[in-house]
Structure formats: structure tokens, C-alpha cells
PDB file of N, CA and C in Angstrom:
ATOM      1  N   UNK A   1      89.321  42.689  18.968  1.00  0.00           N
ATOM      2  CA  UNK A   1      89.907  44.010  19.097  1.00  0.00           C
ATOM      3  C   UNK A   1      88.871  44.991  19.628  1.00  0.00           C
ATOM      4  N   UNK A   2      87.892  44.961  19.087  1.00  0.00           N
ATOM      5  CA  UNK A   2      86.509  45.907  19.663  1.00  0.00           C
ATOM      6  C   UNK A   2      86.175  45.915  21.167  1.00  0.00           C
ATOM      7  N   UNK A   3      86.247  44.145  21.760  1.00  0.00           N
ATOM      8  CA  UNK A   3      86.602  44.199  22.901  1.00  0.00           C
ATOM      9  C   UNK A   3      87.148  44.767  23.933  1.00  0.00           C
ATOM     10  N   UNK A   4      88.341  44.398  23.589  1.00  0.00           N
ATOM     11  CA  UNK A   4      89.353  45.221  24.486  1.00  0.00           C
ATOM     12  C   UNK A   4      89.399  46.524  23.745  1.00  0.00           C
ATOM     13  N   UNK A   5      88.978  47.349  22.980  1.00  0.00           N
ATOM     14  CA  UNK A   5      88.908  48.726  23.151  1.00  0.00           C
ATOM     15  C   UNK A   5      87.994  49.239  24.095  1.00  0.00           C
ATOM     16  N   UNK A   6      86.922  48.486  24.266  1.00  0.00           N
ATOM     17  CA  UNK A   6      85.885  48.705  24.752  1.00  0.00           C
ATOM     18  C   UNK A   6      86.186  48.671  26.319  1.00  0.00           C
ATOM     19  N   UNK A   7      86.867  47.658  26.706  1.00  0.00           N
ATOM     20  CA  UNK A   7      87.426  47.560  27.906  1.00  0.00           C
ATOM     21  C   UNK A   7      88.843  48.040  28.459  1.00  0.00           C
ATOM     22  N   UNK A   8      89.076  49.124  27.295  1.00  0.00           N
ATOM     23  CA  UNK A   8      90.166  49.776  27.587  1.00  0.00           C
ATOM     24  C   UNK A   8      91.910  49.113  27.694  1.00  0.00           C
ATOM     25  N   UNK A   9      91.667  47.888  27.686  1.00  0.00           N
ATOM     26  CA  UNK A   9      93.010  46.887  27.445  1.00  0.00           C
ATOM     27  C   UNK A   9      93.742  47.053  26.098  1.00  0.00           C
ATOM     28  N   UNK A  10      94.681  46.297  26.248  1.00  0.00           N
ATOM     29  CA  UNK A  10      95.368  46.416  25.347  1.00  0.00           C
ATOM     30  C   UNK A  10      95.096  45.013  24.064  1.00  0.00           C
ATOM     31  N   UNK A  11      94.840  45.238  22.884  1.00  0.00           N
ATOM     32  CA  UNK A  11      94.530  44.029  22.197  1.00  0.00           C
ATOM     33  C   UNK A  11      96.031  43.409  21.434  1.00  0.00           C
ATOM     34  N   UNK A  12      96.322  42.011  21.667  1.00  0.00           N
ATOM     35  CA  UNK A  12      97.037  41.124  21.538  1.00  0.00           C
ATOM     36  C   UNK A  12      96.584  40.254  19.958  1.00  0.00           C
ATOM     37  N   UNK A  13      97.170  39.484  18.837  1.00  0.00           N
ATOM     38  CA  UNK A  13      96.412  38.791  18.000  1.00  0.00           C
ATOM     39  C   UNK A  13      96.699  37.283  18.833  1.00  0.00           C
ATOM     40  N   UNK A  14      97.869  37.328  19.836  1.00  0.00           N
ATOM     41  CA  UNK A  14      97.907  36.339  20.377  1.00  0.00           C
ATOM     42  C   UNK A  14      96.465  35.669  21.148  1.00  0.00           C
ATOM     43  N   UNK A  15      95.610  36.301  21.194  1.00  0.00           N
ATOM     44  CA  UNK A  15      94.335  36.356  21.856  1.00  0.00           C
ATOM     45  C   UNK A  15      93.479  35.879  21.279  1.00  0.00           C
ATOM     46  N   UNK A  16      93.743  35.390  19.959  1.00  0.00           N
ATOM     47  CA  UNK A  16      92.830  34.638  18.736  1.00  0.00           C
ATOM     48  C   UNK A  16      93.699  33.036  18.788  1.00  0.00           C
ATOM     49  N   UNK A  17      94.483  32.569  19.848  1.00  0.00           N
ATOM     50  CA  UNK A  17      94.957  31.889  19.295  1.00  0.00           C
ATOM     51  C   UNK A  17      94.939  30.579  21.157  1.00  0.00           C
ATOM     52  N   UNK A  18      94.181  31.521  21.709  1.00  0.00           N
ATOM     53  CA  UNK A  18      94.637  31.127  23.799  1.00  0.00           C
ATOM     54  C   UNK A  18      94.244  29.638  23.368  1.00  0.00           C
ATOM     55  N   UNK A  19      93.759  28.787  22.354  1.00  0.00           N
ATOM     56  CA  UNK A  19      92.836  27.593  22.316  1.00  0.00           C
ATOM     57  C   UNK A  19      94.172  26.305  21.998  1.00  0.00           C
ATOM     58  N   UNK A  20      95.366  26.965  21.276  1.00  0.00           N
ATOM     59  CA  UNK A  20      96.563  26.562  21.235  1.00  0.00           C
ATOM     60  C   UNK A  20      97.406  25.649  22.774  1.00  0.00           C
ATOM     61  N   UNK A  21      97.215  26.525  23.558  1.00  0.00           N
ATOM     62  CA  UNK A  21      97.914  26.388  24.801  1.00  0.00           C
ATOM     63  C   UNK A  21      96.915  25.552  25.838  1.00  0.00           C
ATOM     64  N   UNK A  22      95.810  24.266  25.722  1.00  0.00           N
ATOM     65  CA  UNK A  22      95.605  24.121  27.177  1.00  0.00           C
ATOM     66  C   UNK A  22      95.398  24.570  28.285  1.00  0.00           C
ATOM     67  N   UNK A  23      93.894  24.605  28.784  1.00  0.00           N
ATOM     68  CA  UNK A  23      94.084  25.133  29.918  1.00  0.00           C
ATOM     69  C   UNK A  23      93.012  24.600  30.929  1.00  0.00           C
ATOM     70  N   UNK A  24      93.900  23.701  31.657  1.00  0.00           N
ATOM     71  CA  UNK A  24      92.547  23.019  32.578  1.00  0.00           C
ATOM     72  C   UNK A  24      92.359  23.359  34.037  1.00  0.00           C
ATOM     73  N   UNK A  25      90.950  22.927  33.816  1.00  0.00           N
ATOM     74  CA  UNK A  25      90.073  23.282  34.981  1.00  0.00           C
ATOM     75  C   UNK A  25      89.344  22.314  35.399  1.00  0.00           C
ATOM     76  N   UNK A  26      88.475  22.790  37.155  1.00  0.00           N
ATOM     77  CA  UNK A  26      87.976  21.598  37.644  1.00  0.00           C
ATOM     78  C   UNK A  26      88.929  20.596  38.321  1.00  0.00           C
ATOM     79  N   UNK A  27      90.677  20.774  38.410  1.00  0.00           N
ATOM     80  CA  UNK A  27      91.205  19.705  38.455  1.00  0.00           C
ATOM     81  C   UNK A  27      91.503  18.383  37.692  1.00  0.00           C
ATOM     82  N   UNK A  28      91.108  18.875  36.365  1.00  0.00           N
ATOM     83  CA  UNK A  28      91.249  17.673  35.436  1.00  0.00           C
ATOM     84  C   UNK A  28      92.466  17.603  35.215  1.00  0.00           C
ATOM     85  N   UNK A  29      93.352  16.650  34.533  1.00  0.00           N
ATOM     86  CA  UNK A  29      94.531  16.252  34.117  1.00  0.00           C
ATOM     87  C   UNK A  29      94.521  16.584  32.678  1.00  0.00           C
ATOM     88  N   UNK A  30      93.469  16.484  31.481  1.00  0.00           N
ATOM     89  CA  UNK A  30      93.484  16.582  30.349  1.00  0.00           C
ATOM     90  C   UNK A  30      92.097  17.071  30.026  1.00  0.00           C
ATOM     91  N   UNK A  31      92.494  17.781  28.641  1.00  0.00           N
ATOM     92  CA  UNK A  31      90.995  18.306  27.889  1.00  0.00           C
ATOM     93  C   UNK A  31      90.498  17.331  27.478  1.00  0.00           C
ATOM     94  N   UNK A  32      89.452  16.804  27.737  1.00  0.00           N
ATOM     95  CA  UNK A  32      88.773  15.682  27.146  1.00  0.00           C
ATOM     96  C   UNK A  32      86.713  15.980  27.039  1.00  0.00           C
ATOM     97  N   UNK A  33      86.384  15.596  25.855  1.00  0.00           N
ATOM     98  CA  UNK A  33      85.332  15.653  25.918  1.00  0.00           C
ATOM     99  C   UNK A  33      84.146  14.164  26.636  1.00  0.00           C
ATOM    100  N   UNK A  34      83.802  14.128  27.565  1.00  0.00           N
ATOM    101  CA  UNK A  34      82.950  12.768  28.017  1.00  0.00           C
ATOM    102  C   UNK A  34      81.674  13.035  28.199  1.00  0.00           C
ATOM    103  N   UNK A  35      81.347  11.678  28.090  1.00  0.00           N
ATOM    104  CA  UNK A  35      79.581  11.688  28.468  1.00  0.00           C
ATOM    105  C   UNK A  35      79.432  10.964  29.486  1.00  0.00           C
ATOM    106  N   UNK A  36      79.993  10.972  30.389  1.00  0.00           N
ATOM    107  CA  UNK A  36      79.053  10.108  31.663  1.00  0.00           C
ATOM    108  C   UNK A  36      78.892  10.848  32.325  1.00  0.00           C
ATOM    109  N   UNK A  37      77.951  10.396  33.674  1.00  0.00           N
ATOM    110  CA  UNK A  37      77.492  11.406  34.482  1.00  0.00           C
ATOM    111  C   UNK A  37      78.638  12.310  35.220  1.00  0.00           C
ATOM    112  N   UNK A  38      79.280  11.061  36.204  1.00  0.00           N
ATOM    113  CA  UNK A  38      79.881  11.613  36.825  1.00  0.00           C
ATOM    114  C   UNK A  38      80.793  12.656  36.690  1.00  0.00           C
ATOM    115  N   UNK A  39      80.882  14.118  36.976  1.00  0.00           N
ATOM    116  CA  UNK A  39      81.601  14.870  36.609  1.00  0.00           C
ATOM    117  C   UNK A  39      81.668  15.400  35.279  1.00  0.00           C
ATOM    118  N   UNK A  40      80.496  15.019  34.938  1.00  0.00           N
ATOM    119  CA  UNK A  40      80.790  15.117  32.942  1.00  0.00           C
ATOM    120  C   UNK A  40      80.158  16.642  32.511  1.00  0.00           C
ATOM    121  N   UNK A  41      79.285  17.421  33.795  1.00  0.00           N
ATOM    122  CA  UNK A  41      79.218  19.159  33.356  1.00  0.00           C
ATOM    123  C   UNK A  41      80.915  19.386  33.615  1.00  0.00           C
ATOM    124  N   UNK A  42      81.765  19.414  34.231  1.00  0.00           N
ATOM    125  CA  UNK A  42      83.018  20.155  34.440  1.00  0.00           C
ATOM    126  C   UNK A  42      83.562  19.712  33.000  1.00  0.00           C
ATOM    127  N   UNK A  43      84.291  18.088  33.341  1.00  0.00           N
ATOM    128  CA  UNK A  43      84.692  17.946  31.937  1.00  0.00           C
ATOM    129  C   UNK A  43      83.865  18.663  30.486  1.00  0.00           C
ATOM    130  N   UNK A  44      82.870  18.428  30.455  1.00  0.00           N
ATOM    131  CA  UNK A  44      82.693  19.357  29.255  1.00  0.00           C
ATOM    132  C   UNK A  44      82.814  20.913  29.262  1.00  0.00           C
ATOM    133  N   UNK A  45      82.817  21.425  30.255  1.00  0.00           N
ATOM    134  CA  UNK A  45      82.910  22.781  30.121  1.00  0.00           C
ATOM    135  C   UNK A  45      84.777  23.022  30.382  1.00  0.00           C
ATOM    136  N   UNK A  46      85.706  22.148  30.940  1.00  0.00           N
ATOM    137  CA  UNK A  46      86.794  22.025  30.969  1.00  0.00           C
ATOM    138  C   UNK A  46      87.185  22.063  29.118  1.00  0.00           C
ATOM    139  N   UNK A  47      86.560  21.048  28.238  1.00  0.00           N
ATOM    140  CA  UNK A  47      86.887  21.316  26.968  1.00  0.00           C
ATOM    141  C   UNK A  47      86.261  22.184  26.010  1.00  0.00           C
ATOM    142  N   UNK A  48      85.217  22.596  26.668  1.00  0.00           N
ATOM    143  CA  UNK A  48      84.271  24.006  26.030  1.00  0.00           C
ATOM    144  C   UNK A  48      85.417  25.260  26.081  1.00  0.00           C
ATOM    145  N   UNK A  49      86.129  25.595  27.206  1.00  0.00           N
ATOM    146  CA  UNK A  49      86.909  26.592  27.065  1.00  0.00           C
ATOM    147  C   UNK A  49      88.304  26.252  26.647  1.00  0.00           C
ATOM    148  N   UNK A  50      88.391  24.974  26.258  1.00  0.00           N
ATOM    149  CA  UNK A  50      89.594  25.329  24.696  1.00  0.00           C
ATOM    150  C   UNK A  50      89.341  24.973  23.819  1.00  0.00           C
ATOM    151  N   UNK A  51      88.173  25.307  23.506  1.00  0.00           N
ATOM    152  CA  UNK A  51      87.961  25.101  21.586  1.00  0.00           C
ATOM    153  C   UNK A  51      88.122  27.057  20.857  1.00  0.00           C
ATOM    154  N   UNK A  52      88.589  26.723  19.997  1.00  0.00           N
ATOM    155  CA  UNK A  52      88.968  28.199  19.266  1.00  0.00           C
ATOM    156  C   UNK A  52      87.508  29.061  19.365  1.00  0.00           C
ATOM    157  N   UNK A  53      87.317  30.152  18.823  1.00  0.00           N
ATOM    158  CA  UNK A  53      86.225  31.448  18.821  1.00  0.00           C
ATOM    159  C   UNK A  53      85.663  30.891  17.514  1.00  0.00           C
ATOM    160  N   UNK A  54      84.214  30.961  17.609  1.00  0.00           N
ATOM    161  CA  UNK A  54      83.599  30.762  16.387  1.00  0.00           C
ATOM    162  C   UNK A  54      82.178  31.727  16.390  1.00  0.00           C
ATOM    163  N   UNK A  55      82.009  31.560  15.379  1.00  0.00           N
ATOM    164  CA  UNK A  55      80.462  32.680  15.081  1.00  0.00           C
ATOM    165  C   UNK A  55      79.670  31.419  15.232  1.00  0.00           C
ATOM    166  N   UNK A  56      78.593  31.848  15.836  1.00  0.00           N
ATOM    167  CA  UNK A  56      77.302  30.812  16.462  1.00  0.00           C
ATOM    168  C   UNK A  56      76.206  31.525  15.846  1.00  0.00           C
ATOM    169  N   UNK A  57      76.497  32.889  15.446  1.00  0.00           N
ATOM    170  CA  UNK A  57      75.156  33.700  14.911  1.00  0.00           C
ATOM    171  C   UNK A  57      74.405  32.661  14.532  1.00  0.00           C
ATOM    172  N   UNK A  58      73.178  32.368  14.581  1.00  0.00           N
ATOM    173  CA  UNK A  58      72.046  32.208  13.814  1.00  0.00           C
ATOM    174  C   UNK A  58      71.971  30.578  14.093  1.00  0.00           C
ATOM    175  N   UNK A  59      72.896  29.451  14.815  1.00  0.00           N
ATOM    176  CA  UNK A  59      72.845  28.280  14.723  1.00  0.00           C
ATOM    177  C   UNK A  59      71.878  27.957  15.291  1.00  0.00           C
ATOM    178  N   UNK A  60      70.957  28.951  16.369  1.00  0.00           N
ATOM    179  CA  UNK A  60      69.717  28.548  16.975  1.00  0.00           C
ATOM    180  C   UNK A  60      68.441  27.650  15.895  1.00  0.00           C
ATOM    181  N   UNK A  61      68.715  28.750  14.962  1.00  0.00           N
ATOM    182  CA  UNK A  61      67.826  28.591  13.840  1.00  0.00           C
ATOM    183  C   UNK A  61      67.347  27.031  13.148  1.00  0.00           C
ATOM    184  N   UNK A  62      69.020  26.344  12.976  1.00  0.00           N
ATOM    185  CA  UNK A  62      69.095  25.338  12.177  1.00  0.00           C
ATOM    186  C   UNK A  62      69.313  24.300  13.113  1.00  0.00           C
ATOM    187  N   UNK A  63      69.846  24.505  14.494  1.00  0.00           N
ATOM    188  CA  UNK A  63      70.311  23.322  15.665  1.00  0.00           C
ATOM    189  C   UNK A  63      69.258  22.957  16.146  1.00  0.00           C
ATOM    190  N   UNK A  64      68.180  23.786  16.140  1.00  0.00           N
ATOM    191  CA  UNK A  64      66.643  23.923  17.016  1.00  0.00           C
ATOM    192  C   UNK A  64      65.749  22.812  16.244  1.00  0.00           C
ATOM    193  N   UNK A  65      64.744  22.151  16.603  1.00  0.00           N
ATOM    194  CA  UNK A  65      63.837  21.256  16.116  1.00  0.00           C
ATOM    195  C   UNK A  65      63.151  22.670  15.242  1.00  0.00           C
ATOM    196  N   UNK A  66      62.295  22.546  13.844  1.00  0.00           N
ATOM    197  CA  UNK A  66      61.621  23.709  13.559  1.00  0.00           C
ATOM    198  C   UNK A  66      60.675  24.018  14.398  1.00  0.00           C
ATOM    199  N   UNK A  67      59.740  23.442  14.937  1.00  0.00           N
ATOM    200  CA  UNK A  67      58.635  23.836  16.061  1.00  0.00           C
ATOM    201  C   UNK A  67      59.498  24.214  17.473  1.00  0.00           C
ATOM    202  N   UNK A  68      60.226  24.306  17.877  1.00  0.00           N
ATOM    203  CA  UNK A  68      61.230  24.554  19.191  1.00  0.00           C
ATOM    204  C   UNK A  68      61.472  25.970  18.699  1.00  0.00           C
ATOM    205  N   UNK A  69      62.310  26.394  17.283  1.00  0.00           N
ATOM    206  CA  UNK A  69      62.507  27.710  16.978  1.00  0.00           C
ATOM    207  C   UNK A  69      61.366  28.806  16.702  1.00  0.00           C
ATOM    208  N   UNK A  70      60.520  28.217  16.315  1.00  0.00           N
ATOM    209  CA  UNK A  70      59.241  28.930  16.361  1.00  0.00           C
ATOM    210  C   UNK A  70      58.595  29.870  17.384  1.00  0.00           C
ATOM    211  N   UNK A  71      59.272  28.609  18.425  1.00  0.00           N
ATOM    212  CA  UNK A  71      58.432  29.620  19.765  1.00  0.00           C
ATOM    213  C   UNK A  71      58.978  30.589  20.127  1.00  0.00           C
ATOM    214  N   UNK A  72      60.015  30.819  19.818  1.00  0.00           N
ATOM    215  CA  UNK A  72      61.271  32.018  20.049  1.00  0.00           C
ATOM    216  C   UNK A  72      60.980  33.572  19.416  1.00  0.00           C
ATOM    217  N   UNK A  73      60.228  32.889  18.587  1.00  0.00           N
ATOM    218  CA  UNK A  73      59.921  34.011  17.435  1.00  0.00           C
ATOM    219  C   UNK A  73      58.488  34.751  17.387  1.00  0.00           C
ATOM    220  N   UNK A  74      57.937  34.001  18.634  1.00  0.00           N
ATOM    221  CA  UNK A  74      56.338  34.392  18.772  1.00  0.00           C
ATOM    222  C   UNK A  74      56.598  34.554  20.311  1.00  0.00           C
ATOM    223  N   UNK A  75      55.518  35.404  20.807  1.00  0.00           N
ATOM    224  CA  UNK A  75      54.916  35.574  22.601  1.00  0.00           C
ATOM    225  C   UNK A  75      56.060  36.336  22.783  1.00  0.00           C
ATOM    226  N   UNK A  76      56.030  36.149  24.251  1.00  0.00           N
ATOM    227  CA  UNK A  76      56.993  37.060  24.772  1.00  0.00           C
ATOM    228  C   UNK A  76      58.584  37.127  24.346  1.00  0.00           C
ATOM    229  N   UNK A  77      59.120  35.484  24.234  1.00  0.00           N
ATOM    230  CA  UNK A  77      60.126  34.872  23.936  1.00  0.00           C
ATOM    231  C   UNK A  77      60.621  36.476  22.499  1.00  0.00           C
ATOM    232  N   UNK A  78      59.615  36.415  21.594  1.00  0.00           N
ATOM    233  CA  UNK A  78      60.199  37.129  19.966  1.00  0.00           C
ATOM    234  C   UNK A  78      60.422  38.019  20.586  1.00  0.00           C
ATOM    235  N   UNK A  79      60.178  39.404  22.103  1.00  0.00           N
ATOM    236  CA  UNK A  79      60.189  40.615  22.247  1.00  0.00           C
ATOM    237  C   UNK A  79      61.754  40.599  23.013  1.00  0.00           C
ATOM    238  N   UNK A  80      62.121  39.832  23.496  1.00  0.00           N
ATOM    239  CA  UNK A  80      63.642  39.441  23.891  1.00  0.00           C
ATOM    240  C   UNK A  80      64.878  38.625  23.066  1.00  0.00           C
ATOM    241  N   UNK A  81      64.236  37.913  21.905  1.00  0.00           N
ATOM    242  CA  UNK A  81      65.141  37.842  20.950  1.00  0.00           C
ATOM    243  C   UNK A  81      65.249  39.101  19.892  1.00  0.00           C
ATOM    244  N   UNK A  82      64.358  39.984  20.126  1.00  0.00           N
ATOM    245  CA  UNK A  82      64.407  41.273  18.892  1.00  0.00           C
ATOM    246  C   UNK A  82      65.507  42.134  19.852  1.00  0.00           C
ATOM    247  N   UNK A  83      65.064  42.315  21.176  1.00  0.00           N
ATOM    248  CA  UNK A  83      65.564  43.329  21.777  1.00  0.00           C
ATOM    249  C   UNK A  83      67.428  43.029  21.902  1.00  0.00           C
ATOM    250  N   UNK A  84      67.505  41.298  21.698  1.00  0.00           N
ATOM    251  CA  UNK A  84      69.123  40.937  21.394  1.00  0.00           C
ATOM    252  C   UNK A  84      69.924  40.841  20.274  1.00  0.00           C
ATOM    253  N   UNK A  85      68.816  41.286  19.303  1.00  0.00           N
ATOM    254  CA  UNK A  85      69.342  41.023  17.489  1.00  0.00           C
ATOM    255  C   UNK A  85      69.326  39.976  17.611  1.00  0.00           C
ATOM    256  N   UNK A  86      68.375  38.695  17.603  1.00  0.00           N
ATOM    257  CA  UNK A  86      68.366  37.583  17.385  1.00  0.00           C
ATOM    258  C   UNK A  86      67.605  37.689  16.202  1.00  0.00           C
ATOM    259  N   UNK A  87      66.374  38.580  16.008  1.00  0.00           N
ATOM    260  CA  UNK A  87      65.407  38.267  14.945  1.00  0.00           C
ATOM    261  C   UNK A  87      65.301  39.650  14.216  1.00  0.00           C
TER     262      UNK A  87
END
């Protein structure tokens, strides 16, 4: 809702829900998640945009190796995660 106030639209609750309805891209036939090479950035980003809205806040933290998150938080890296509310 903050969104689209922000962008002056009109807010829908149907808009919490677009993950219901399918919607493919790339030319695929179906949402499917794969791992092979061929074609497998589209397909995944074909099923990246119908999975529902979720909060990711903070998963850097715990998804990250601990020495990988670290560096984020030191050097230049910490002065661009502060300036995004990351830290």
C-alpha cells in the first residue's frame, strides 16, 4: 500500500496475491524451477517472479558463510550497507 501511494496508483489487496495466477516469461510453457545450464538464468528467474512477497530483511546475515558477512560490515562495503539500513 505505501507503494502505490508513493507512486500515486491506486492500491488493490488483489496485489498481495499476483503469485496465484502464473505468469510466464522468456517463452517458457511452465513455471518450473531447473538447474541446467542451458537456459536455466531465464527459467529461474521465470519462477523467481511467481513466488509470493516475502521479507528477506536480514537473510544476508544467516545465508552468508560468517567470514563472507563480515566483510560487508567492515571497509568500504559497511559505509553502503549503513547508508541502505542494512547495518
Amino acid at each position: 500500500a505505501g507503494i502505490c501511494a508513493f507512486l500515486e496508483i491506486e492500491y488493490h489487496e488483489s496485489m498481495l496475491s499476483y503469485h496465484e495466477q502464473p505468469h510466464l516469461w522468456y517463452g517458457e510453457k511452465e513455471v518450473r524451477r531447473t538447474s541446467g545450464v542451458e537456459r536455466e538464468h531465464e527459467s529461474y528467474r521465470n519462477w523467481q517472479v511467481n513466488q509470493p512477497i516475502f521479507d528477506g530483511r536480514g537473510r544476508w546475515k544467516k545465508d552468508l558463510p560468517p567470514e563472507v558477512a563480515a566483510e560487508f560490515e567492515r571497509g568500504e562495503a559497511a559505509a553502503l550497507m549503513k547508508a541502505f539500513g542494512y547495518l
